[in-house]
PDB file of N, CA and C in Angstrom:
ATOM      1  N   UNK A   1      22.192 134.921  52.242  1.00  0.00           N
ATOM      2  CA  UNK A   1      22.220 135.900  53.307  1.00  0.00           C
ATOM      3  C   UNK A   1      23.289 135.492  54.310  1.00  0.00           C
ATOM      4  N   UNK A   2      23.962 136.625  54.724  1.00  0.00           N
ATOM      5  CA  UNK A   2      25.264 135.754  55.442  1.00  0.00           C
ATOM      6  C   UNK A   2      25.158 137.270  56.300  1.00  0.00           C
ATOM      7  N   UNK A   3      26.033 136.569  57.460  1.00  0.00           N
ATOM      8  CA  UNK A   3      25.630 137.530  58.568  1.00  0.00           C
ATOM      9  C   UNK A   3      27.529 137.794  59.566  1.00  0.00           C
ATOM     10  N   UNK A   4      27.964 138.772  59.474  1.00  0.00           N
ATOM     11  CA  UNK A   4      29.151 138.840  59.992  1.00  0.00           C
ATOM     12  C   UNK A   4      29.543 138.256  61.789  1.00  0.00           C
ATOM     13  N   UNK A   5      29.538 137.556  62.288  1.00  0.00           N
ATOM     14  CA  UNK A   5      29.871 137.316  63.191  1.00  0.00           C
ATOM     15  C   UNK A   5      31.727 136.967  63.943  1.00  0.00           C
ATOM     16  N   UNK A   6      31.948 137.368  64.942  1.00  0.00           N
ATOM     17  CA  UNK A   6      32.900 137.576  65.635  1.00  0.00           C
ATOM     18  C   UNK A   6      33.157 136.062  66.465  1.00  0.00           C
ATOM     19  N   UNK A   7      34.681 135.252  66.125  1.00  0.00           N
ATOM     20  CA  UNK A   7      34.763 134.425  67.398  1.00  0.00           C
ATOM     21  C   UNK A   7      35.894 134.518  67.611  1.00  0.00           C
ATOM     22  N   UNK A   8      36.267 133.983  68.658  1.00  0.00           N
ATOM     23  CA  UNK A   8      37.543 133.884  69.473  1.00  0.00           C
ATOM     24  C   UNK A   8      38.734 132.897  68.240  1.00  0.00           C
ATOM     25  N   UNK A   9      38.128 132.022  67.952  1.00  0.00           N
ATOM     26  CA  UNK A   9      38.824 131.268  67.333  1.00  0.00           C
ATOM     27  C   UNK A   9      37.985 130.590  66.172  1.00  0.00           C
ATOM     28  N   UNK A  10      38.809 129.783  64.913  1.00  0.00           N
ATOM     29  CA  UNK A  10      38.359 129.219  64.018  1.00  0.00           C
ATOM     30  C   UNK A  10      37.305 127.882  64.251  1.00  0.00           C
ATOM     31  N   UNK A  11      38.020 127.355  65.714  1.00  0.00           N
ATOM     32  CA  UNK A  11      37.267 125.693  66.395  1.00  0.00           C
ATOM     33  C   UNK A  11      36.074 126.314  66.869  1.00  0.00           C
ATOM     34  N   UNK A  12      35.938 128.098  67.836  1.00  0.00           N
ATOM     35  CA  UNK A  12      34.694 127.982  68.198  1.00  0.00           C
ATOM     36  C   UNK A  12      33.530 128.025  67.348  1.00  0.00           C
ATOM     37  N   UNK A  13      34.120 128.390  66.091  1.00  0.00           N
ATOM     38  CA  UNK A  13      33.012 129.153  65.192  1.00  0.00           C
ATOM     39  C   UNK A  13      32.294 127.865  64.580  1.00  0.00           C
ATOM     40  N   UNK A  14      33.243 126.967  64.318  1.00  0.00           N
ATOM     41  CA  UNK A  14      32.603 124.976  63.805  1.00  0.00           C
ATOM     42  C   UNK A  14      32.086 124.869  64.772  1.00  0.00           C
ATOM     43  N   UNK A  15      32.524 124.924  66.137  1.00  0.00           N
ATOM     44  CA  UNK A  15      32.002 124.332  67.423  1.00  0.00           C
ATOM     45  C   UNK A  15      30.419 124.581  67.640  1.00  0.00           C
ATOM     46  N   UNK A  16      30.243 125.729  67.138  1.00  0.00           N
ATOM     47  CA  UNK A  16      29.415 126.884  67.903  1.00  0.00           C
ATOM     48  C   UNK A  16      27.746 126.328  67.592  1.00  0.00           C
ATOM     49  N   UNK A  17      28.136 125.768  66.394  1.00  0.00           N
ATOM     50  CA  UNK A  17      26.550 125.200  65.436  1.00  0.00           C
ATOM     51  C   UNK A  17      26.649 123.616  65.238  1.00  0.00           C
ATOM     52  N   UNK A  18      25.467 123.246  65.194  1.00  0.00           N
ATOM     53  CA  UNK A  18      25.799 121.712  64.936  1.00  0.00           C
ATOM     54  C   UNK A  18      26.459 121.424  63.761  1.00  0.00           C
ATOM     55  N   UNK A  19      26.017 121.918  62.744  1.00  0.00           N
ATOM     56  CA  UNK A  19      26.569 121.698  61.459  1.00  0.00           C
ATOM     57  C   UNK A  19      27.074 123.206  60.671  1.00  0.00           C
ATOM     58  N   UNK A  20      28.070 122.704  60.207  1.00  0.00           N
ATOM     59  CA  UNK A  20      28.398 124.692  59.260  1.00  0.00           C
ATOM     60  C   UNK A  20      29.093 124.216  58.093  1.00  0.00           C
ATOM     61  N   UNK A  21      28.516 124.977  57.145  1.00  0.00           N
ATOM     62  CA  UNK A  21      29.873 124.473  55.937  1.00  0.00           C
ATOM     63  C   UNK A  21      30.642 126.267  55.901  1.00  0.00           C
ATOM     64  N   UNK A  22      31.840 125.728  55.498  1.00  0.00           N
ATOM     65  CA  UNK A  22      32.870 126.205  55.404  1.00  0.00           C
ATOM     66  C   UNK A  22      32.929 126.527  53.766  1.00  0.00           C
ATOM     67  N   UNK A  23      33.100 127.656  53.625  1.00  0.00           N
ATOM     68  CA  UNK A  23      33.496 128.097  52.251  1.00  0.00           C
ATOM     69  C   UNK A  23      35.259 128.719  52.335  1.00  0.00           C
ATOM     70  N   UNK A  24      35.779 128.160  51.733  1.00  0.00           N
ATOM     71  CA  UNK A  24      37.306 128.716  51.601  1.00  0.00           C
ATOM     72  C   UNK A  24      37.433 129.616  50.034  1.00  0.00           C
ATOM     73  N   UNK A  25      37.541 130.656  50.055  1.00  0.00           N
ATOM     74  CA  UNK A  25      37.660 131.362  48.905  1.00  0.00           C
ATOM     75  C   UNK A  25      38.471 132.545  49.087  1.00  0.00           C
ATOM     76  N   UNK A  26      37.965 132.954  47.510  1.00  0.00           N
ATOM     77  CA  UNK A  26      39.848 133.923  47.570  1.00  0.00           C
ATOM     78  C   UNK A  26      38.798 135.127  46.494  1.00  0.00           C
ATOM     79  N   UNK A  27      38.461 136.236  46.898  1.00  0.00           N
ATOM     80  CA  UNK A  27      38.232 137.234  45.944  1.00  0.00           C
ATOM     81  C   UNK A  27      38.616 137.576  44.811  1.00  0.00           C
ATOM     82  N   UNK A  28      40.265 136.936  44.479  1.00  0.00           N
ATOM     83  CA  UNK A  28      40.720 136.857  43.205  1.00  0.00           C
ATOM     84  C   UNK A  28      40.365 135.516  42.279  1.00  0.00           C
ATOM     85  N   UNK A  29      39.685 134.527  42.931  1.00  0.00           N
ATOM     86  CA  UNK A  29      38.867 133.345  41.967  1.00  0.00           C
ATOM     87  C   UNK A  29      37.675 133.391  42.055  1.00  0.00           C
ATOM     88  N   UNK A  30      37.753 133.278  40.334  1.00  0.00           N
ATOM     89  CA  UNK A  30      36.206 133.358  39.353  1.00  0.00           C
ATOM     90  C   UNK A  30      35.364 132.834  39.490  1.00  0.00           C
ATOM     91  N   UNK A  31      35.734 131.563  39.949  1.00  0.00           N
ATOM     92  CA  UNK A  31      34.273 130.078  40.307  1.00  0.00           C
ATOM     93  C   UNK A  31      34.502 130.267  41.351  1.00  0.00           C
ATOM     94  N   UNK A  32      34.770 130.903  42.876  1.00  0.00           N
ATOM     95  CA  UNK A  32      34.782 131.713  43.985  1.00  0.00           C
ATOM     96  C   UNK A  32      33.481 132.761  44.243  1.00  0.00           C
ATOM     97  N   UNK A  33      33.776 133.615  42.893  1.00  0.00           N
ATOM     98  CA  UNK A  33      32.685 134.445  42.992  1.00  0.00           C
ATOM     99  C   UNK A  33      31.736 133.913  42.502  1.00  0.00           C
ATOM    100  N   UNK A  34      31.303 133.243  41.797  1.00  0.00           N
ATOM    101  CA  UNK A  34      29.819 132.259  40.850  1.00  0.00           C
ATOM    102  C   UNK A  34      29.532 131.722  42.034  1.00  0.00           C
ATOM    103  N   UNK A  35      30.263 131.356  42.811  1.00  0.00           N
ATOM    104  CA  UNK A  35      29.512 130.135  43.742  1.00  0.00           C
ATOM    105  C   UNK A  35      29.506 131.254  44.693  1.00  0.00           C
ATOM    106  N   UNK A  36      29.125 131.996  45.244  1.00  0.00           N
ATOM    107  CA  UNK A  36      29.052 132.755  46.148  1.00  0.00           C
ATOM    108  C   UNK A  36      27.257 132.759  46.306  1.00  0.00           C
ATOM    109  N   UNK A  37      26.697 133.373  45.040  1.00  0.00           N
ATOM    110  CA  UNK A  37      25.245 133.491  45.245  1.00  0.00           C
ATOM    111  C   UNK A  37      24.140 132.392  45.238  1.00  0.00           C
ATOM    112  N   UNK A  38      25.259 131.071  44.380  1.00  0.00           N
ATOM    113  CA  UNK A  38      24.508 129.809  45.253  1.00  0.00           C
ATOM    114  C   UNK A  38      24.618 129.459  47.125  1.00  0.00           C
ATOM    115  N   UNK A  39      25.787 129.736  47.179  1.00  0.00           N
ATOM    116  CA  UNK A  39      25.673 129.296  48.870  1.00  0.00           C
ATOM    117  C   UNK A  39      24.841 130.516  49.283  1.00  0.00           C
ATOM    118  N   UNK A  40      24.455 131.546  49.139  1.00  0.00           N
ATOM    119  CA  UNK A  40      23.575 132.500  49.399  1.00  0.00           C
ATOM    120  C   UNK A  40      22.142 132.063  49.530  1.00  0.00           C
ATOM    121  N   UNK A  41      21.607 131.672  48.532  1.00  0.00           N
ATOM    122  CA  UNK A  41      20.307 130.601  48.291  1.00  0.00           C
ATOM    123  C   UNK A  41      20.291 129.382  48.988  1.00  0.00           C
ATOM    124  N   UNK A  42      21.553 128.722  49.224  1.00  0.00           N
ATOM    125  CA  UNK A  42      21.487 127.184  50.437  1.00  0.00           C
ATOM    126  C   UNK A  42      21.361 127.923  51.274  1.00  0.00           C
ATOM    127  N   UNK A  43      22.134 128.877  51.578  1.00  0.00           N
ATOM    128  CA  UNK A  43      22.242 129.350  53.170  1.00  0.00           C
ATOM    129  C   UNK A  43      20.855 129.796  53.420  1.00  0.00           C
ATOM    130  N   UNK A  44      19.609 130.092  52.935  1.00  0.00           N
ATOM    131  CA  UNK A  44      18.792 130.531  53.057  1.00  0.00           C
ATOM    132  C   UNK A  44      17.455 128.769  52.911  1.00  0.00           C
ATOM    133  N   UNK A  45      17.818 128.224  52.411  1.00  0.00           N
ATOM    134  CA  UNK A  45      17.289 126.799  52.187  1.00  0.00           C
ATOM    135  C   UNK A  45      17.270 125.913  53.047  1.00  0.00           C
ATOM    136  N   UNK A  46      18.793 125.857  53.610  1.00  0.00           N
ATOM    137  CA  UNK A  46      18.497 125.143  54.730  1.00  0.00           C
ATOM    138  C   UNK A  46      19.237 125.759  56.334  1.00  0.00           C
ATOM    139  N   UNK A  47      18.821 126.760  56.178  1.00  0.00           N
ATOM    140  CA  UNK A  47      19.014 127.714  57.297  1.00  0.00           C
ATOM    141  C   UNK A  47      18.734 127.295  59.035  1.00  0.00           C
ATOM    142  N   UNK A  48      17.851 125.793  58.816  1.00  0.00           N
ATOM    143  CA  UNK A  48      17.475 124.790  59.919  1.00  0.00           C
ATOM    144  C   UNK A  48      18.472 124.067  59.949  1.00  0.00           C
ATOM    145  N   UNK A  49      19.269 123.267  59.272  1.00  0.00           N
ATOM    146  CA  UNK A  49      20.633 122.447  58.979  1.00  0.00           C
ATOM    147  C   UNK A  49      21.387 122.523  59.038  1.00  0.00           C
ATOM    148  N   UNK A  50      21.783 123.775  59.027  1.00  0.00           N
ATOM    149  CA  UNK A  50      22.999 124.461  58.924  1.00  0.00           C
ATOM    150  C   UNK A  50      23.660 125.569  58.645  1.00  0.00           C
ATOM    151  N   UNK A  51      24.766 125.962  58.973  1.00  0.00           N
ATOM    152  CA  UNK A  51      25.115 127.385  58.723  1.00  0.00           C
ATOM    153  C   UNK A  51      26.096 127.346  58.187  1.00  0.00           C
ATOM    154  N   UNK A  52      26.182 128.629  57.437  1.00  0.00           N
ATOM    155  CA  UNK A  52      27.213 129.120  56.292  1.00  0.00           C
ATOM    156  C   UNK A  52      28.490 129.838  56.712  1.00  0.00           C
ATOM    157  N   UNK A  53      30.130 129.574  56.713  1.00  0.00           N
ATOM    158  CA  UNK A  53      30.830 130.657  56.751  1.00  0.00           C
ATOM    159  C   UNK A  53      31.834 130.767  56.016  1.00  0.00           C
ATOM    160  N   UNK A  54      32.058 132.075  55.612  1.00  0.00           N
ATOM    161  CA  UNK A  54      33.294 132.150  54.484  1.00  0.00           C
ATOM    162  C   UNK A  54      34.722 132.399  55.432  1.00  0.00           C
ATOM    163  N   UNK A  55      35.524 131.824  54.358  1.00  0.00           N
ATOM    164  CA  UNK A  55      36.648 131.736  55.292  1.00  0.00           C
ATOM    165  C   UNK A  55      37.774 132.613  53.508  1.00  0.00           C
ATOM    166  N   UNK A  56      37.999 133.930  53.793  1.00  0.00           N
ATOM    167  CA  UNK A  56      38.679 134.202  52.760  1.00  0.00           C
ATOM    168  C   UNK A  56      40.343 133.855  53.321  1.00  0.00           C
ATOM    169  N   UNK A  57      40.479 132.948  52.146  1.00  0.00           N
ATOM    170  CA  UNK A  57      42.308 132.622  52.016  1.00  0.00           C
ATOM    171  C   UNK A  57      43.250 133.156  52.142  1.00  0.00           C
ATOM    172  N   UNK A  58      42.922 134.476  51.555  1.00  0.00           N
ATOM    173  CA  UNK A  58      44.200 135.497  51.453  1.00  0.00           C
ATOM    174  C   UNK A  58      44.650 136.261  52.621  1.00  0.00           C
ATOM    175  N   UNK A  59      43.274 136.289  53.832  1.00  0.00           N
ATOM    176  CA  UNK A  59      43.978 136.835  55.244  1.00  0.00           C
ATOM    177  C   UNK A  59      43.868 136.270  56.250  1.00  0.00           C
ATOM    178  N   UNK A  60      43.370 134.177  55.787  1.00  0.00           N
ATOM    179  CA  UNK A  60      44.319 133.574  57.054  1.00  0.00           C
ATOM    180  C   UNK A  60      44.351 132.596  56.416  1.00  0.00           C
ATOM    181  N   UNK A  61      45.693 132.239  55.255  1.00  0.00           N
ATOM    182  CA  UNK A  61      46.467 131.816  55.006  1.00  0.00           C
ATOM    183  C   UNK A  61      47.062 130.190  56.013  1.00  0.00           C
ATOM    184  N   UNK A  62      47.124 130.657  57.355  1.00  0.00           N
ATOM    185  CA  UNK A  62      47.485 129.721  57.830  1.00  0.00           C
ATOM    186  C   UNK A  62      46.189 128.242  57.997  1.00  0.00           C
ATOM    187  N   UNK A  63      44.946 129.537  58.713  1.00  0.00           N
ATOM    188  CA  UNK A  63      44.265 128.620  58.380  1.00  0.00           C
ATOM    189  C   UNK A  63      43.504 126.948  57.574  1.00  0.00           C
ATOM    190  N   UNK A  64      43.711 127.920  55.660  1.00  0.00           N
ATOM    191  CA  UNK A  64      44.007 127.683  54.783  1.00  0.00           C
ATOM    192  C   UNK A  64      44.523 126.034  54.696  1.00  0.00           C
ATOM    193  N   UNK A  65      45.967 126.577  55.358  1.00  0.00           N
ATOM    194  CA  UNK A  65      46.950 125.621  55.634  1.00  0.00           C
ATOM    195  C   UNK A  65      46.369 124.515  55.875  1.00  0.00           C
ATOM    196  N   UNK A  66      46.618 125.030  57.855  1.00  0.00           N
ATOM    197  CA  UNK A  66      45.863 123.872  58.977  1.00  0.00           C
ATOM    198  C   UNK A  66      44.688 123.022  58.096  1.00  0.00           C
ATOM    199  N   UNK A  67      43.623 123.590  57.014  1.00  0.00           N
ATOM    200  CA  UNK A  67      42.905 123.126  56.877  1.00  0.00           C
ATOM    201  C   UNK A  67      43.181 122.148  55.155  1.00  0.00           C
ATOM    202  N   UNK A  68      44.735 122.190  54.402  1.00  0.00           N
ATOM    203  CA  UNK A  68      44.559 121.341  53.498  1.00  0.00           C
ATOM    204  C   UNK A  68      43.986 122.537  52.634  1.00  0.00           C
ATOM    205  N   UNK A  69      43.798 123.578  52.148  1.00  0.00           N
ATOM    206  CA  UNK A  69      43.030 123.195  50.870  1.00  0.00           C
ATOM    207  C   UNK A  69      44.127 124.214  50.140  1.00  0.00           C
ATOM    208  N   UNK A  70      44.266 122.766  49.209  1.00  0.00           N
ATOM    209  CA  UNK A  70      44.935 123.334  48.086  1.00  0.00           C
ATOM    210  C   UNK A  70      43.838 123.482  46.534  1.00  0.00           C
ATOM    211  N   UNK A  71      43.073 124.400  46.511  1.00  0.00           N
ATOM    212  CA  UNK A  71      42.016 124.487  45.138  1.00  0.00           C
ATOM    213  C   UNK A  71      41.213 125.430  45.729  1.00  0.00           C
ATOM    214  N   UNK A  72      40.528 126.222  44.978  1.00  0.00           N
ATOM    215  CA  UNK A  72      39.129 126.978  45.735  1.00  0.00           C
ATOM    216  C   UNK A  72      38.600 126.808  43.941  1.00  0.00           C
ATOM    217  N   UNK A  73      37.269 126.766  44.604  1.00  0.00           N
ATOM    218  CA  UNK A  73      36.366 127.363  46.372  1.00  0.00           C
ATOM    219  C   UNK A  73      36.639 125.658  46.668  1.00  0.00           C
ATOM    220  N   UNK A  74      36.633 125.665  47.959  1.00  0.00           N
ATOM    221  CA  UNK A  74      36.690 124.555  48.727  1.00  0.00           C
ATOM    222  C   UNK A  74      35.821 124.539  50.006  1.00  0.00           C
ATOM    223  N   UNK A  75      34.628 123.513  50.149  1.00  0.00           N
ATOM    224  CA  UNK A  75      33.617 124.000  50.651  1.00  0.00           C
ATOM    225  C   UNK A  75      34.130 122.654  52.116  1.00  0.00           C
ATOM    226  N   UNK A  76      34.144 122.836  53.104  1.00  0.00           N
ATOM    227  CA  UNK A  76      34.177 121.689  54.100  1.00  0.00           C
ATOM    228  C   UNK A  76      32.870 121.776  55.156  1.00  0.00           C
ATOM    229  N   UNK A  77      32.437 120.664  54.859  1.00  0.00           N
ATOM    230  CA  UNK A  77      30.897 120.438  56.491  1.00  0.00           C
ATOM    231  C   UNK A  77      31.763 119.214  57.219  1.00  0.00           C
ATOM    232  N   UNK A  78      31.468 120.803  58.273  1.00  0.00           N
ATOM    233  CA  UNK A  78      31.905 120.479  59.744  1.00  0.00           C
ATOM    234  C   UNK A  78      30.473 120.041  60.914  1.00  0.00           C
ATOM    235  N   UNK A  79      30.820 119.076  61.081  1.00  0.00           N
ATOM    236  CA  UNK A  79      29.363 118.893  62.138  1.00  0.00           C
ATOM    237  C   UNK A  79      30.270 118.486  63.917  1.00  0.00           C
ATOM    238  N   UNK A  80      29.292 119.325  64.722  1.00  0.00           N
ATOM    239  CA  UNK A  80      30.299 119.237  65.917  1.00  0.00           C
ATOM    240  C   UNK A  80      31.381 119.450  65.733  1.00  0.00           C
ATOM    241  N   UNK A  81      31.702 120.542  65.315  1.00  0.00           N
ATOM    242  CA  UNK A  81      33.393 120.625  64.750  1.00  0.00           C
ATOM    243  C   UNK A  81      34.465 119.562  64.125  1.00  0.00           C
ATOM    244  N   UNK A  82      33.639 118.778  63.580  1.00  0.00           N
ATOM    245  CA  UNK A  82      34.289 118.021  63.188  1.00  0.00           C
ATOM    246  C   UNK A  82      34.283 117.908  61.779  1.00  0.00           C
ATOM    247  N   UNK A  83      35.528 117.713  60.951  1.00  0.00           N
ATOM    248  CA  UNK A  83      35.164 117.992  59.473  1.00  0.00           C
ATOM    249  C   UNK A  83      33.966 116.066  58.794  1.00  0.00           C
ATOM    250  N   UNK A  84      33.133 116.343  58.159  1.00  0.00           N
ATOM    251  CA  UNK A  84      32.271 115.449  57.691  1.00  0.00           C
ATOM    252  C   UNK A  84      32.605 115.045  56.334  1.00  0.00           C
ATOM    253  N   UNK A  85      32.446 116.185  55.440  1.00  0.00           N
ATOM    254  CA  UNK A  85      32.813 116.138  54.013  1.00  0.00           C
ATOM    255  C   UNK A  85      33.373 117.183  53.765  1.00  0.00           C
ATOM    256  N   UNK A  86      33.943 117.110  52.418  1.00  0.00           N
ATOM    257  CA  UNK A  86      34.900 118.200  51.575  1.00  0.00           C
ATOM    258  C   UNK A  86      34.117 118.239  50.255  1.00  0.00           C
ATOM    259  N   UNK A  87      34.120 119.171  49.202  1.00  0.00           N
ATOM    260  CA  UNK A  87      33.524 119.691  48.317  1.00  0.00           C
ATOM    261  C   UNK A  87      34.905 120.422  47.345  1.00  0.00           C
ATOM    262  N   UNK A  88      35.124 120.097  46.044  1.00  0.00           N
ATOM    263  CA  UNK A  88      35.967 121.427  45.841  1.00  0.00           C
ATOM    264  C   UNK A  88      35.429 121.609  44.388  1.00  0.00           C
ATOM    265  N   UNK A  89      35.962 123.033  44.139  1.00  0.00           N
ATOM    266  CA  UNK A  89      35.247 123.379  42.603  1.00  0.00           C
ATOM    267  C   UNK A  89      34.304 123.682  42.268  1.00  0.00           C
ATOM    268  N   UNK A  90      34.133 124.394  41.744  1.00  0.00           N
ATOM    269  CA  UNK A  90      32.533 124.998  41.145  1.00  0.00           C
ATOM    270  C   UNK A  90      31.714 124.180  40.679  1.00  0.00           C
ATOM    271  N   UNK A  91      30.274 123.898  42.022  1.00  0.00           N
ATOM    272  CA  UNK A  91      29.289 122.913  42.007  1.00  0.00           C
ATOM    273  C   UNK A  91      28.184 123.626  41.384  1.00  0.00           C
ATOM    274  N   UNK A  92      27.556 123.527  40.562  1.00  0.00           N
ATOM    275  CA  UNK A  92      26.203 123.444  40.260  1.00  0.00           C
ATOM    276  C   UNK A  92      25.319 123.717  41.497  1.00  0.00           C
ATOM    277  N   UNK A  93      24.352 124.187  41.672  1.00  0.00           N
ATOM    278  CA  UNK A  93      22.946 124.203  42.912  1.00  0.00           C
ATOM    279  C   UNK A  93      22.867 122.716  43.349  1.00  0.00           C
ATOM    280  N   UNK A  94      22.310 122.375  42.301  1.00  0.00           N
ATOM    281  CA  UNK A  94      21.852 120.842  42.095  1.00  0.00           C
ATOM    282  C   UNK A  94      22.905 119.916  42.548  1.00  0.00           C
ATOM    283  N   UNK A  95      24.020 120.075  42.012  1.00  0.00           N
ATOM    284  CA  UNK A  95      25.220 119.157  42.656  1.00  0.00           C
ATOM    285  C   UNK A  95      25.735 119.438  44.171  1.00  0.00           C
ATOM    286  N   UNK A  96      25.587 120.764  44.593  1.00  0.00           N
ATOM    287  CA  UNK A  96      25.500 120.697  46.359  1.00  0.00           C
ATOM    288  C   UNK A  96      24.293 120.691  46.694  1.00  0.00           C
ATOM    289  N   UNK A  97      23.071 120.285  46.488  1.00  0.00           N
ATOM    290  CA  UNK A  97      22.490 120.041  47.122  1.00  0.00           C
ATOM    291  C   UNK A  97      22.448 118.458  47.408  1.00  0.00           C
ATOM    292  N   UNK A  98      22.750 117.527  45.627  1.00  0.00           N
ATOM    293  CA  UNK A  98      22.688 116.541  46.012  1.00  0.00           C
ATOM    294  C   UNK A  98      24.407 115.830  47.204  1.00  0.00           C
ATOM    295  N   UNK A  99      24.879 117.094  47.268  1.00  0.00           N
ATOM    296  CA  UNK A  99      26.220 116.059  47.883  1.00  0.00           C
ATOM    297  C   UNK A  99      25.781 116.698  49.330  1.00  0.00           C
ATOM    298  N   UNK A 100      25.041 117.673  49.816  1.00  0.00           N
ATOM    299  CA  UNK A 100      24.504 117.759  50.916  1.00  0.00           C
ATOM    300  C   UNK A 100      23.562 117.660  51.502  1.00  0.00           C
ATOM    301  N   UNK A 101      22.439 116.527  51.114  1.00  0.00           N
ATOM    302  CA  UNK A 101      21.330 115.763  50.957  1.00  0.00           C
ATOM    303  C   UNK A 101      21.841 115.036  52.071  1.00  0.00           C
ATOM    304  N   UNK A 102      22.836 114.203  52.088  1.00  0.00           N
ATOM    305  CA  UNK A 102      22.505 113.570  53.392  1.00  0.00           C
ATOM    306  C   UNK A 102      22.606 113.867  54.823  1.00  0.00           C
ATOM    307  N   UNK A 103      23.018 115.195  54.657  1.00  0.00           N
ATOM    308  CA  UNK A 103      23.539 116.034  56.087  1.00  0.00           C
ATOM    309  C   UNK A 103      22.633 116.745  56.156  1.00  0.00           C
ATOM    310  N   UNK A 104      21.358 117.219  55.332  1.00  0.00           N
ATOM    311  CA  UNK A 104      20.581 117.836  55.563  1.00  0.00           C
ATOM    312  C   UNK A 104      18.844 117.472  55.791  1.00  0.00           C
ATOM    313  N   UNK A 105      18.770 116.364  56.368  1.00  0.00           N
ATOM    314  CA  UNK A 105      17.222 115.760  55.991  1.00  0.00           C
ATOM    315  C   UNK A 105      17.122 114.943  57.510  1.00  0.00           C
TER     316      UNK A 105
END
């Protein structure tokens, strides 16, 4: 479940929550869309821990940039706006949960 929200900038939107992961994806990649309805189910799992936002590639590019990712999906947890971990490639349920097990408990 993902919910459209509006910010001023890319820092307030990390800023805004203690913890958020970052999804970087591109509508034209395949393991982009597969992993879409798992972070749908985390985002709903640990909805106390943390929050979900997609960041599509193709219309801020710069972003993108600023942020390094060369691969999608490329998932980054930001806690206090600060980046924590990186994720890239089509994870399994089971494999993000266990690589976000320790940010979430």
């Amino acid at each position: 479940m993902s919910t459209k929200q509006q910010f001023r900038s890319f820092e307030d939107m990390i800023a805004s929550k203690k913890r958020c992961l970052v999804d970087f994806y591109s509508l034209g990649c395949g393991p982009c869309l597969m992993l879409a309805p798992i972070l749908d189910e985390l985002g709903q799992e640990y909805s106390q821990y943390l929050t979900i936002f997609k960041v599509d590639t193709d219309k801020y590019p710069t972003l993108a940039s600023k942020y390094a990712i060369r691969a999608l999906p490329t998932l980054v947890l930001f806690e206090n706006g600060k980046e924590v971990t990186r994720l890239v490639g089509l994870l399994s349920k089971r494999e993000l949960k266990d690589a976000l097990k320790p940010f979430v408990s």
